[in-house]
C-alpha atoms as a PDB file:
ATOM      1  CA  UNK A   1     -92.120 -48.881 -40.713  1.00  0.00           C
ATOM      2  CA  UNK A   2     -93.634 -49.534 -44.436  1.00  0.00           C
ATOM      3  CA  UNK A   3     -96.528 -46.771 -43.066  1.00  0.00           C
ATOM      4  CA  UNK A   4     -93.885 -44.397 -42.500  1.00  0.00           C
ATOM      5  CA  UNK A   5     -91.253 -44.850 -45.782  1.00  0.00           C
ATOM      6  CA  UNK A   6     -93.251 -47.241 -47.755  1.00  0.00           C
ATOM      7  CA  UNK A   7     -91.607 -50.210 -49.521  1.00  0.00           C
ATOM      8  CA  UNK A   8     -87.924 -50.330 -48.156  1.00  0.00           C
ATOM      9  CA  UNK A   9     -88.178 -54.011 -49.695  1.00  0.00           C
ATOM     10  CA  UNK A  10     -88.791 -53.292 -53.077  1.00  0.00           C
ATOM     11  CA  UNK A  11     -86.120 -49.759 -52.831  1.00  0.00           C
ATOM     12  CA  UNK A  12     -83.834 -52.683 -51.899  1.00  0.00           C
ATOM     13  CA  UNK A  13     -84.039 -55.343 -54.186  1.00  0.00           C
ATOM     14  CA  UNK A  14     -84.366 -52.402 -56.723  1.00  0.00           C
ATOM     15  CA  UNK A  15     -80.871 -51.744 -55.506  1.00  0.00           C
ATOM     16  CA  UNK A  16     -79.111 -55.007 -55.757  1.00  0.00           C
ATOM     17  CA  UNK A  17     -80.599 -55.383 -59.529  1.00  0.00           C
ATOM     18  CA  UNK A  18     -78.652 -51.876 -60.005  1.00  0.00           C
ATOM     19  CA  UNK A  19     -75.510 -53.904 -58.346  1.00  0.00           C
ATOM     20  CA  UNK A  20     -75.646 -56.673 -60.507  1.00  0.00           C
ATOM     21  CA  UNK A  21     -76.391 -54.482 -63.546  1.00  0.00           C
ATOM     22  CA  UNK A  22     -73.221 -53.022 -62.690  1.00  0.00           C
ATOM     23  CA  UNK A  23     -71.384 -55.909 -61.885  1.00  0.00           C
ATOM     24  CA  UNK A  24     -70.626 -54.471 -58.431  1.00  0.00           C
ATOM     25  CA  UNK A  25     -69.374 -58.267 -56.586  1.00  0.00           C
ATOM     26  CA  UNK A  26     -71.176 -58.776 -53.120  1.00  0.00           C
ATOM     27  CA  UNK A  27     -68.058 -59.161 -51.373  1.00  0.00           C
ATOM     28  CA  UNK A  28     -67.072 -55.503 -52.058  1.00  0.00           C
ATOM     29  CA  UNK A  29     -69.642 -54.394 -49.999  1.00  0.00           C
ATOM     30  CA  UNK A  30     -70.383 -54.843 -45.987  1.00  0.00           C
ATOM     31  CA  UNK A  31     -74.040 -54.230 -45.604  1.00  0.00           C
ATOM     32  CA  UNK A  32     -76.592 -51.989 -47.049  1.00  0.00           C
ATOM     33  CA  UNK A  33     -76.899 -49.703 -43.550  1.00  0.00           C
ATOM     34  CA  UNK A  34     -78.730 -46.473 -44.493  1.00  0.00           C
ATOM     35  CA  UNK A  35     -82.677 -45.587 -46.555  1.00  0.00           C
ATOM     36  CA  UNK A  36     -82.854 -42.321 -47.008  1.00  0.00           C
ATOM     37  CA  UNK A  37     -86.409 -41.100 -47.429  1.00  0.00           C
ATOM     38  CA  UNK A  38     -87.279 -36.883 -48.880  1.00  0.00           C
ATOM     39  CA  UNK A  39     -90.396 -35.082 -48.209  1.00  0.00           C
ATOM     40  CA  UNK A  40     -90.866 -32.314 -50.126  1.00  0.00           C
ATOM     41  CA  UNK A  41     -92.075 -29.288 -47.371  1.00  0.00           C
ATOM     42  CA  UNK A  42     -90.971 -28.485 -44.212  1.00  0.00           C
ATOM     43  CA  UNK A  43     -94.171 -29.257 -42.572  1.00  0.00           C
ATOM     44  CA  UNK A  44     -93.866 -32.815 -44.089  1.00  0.00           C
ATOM     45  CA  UNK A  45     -90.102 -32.802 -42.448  1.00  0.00           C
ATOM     46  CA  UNK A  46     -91.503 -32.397 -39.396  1.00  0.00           C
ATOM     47  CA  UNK A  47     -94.944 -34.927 -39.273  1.00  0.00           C
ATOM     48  CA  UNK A  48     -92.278 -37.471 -40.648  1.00  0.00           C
ATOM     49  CA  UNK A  49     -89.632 -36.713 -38.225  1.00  0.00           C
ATOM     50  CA  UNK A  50     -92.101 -37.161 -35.306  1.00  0.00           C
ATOM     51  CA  UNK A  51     -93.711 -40.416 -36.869  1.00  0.00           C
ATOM     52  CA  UNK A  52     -90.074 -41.939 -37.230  1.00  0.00           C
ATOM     53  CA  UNK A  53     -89.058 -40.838 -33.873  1.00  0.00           C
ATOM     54  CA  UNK A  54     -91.717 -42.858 -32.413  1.00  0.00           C
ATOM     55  CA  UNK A  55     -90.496 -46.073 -34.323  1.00  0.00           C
ATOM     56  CA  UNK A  56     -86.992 -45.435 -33.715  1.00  0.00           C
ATOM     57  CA  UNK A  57     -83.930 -43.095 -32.165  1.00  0.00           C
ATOM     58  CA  UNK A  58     -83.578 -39.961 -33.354  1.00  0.00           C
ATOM     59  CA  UNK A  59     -79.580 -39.821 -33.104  1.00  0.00           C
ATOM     60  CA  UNK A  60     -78.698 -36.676 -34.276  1.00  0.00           C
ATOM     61  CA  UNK A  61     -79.885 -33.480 -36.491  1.00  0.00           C
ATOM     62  CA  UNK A  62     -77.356 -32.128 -38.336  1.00  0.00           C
ATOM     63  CA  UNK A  63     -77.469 -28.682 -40.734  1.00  0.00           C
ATOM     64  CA  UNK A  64     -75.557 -29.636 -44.012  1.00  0.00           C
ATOM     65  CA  UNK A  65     -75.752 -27.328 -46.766  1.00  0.00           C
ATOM     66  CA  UNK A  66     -78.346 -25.201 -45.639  1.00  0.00           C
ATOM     67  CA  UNK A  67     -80.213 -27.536 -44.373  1.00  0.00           C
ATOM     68  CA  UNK A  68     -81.435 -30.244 -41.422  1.00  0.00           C
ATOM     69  CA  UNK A  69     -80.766 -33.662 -42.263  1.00  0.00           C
ATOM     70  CA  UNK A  70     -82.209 -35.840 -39.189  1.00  0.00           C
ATOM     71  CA  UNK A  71     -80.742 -39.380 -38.748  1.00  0.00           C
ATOM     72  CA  UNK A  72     -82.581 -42.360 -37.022  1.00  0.00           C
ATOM     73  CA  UNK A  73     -81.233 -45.452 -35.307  1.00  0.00           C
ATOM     74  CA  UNK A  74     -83.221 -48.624 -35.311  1.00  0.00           C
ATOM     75  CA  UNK A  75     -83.993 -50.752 -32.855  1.00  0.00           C
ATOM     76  CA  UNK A  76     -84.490 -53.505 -35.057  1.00  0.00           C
ATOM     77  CA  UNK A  77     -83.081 -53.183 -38.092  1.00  0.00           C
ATOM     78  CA  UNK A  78     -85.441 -53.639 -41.028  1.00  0.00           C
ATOM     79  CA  UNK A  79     -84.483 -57.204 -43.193  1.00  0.00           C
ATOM     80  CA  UNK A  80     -84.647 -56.661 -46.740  1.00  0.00           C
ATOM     81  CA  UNK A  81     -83.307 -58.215 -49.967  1.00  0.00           C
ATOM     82  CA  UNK A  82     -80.104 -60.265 -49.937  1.00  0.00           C
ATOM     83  CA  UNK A  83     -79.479 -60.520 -46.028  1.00  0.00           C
ATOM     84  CA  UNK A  84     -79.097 -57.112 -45.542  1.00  0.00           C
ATOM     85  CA  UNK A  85     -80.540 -55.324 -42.248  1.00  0.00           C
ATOM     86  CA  UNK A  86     -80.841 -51.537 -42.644  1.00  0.00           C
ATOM     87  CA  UNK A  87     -80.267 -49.444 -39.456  1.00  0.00           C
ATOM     88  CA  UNK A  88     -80.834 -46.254 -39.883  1.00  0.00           C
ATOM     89  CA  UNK A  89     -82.927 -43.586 -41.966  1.00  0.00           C
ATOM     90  CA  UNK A  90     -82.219 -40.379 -43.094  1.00  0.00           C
ATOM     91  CA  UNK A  91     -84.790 -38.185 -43.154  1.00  0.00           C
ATOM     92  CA  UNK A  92     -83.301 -34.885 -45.198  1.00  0.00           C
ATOM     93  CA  UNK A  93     -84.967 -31.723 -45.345  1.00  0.00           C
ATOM     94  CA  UNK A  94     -86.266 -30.492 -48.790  1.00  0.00           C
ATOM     95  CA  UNK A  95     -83.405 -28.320 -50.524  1.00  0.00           C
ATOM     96  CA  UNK A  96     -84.187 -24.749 -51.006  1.00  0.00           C
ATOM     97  CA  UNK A  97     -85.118 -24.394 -55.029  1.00  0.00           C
ATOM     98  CA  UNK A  98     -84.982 -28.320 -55.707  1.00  0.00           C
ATOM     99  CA  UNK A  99     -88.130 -30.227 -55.975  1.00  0.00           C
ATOM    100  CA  UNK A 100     -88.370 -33.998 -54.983  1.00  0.00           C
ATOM    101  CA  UNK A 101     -91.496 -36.479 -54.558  1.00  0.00           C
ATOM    102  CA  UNK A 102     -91.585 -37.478 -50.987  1.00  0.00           C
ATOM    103  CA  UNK A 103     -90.710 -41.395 -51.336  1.00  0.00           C
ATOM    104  CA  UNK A 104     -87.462 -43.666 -50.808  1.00  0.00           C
ATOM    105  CA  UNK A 105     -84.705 -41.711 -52.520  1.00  0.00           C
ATOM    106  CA  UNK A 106     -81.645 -43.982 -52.611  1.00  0.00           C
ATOM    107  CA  UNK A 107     -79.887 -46.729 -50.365  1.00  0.00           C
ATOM    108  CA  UNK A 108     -76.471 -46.723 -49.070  1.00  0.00           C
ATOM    109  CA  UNK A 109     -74.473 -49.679 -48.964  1.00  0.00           C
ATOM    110  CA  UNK A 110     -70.815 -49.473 -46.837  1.00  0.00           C
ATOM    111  CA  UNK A 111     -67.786 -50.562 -49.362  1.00  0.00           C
ATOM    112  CA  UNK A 112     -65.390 -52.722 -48.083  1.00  0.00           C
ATOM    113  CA  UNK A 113     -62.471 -51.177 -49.527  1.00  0.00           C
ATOM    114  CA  UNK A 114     -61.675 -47.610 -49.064  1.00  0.00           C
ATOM    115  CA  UNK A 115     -63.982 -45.531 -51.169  1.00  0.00           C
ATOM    116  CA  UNK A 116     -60.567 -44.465 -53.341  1.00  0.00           C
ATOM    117  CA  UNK A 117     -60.375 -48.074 -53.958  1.00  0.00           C
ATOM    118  CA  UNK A 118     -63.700 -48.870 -54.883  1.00  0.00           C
ATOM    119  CA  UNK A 119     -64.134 -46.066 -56.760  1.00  0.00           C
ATOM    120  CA  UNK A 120     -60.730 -47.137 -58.899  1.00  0.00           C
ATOM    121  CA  UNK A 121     -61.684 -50.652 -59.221  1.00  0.00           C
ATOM    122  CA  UNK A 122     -65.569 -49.547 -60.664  1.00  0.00           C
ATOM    123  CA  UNK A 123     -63.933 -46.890 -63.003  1.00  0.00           C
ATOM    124  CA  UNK A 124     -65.676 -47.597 -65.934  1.00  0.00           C
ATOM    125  CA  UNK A 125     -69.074 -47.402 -64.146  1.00  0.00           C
ATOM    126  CA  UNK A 126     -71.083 -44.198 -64.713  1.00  0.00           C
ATOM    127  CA  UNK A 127     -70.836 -42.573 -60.778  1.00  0.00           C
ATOM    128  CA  UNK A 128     -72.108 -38.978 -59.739  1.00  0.00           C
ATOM    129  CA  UNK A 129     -68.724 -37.908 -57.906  1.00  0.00           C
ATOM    130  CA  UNK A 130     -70.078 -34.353 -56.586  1.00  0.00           C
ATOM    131  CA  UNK A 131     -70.296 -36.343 -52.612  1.00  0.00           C
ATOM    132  CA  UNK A 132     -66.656 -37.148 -52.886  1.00  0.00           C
ATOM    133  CA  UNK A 133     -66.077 -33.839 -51.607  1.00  0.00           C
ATOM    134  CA  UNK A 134     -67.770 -34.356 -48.131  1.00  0.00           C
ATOM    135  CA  UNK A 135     -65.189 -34.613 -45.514  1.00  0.00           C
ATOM    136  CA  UNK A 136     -67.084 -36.415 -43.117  1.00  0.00           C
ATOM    137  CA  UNK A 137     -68.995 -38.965 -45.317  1.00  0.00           C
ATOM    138  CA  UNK A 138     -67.837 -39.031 -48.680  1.00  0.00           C
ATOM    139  CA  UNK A 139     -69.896 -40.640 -51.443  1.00  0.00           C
ATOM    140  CA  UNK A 140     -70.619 -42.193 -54.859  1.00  0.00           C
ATOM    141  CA  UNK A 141     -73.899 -42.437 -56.493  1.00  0.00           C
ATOM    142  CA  UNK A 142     -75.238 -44.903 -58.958  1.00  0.00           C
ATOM    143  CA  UNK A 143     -78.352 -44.248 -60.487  1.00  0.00           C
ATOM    144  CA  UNK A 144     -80.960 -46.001 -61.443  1.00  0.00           C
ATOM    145  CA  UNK A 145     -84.552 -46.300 -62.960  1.00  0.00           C
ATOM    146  CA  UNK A 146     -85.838 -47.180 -59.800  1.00  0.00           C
ATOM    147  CA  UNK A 147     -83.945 -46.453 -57.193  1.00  0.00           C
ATOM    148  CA  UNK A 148     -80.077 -44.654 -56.292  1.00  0.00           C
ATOM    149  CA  UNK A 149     -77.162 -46.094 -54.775  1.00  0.00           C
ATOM    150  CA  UNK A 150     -74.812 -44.645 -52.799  1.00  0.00           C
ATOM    151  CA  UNK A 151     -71.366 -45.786 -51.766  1.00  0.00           C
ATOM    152  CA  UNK A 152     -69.502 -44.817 -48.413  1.00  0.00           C
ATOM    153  CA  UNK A 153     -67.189 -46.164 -46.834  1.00  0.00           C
ATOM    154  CA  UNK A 154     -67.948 -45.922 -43.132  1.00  0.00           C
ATOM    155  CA  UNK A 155     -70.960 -47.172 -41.634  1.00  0.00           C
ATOM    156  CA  UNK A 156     -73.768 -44.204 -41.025  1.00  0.00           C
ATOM    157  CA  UNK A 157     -73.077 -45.120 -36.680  1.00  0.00           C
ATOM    158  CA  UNK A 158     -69.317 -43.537 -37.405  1.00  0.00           C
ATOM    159  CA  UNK A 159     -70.223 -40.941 -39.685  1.00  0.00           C
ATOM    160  CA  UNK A 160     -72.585 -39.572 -36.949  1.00  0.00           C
ATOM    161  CA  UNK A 161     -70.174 -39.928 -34.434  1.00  0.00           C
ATOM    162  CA  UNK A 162     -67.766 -37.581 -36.383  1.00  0.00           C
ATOM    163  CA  UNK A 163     -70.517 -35.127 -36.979  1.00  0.00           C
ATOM    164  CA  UNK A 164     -71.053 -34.852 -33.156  1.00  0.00           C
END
């Protein structure tokens, strides 16, 4: 998989130094369950997509504002960091008029209390609320140097069982 998204590990362990810079506790959180990795064409969207959907299942493709935002299952989750197994990738088309480098753009990591809760009990941390306002998957995001973390509170194999 590292030929396809490059280092997950290091996007990882990137991520849990953002956790403990934050003091975010462990036990708050269930399992880091979701990379999401940009390209930045279409034509890159596609050679990925194919690549990835020869490593693992393509579950669903899903147009979310404006654009298609393909989701992969894996068969064997990739191991990474503090005992946490990733299954799937997200694999988001380029947004019209934004610009990103094609690389590992954040992690998500599944809160164990309701995202409300979380969100109350990490106040005084500085997260982007603008995902909140998803109905299906709503989200924090912590940034970092390195990497961005996002918060949800439903494991990706729900949230793209509510999409369908």
């Amino acid at each position: 998989m590292k030929n396809i998204i490059g280092n997950y590990e290091e996007a990882i362990l990137n991520a849990e130094a953002l956790l403990r810079e934050h003091t975010i506790l462990p036990i708050d959180l269930i399992q880091c369950d979701t990379i999401c990795y940009r390209v930045e064409t279409n034509e890159r969207y596609e050679e990925v997509k194919q690549q990835l959907g020869q490593k693992a299942l393509l579950l669903n493709e899903v147009e979310i504002n404006g654009r298609l935002i393909a989701s992969f299952g894996l068969e064997e989750p990739l191991e990474a960091g503090t005992q946490h197994s990733i299954s799937y990738i997200e694999l988001p088309q380029p947004k019209p008029g934004s610009e990103y480098s094609e690389g590992i753009d954040h992690v998500q990591f599944v809160t164990r209390l309701p995202l409300s809760q979380f969100h109350i009990k990490y106040q005084q941390l500085p997260f982007e609320t603008k995902g909140l306002a998803s109905e299906l998957n709503p989200l924090l995001k912590l940034e970092g140097d390195d990497v961005s973390v996002k918060f949800h509170d439903k494991h990706m194999g729900a949230v793209i069982a509510l999409e369908e």
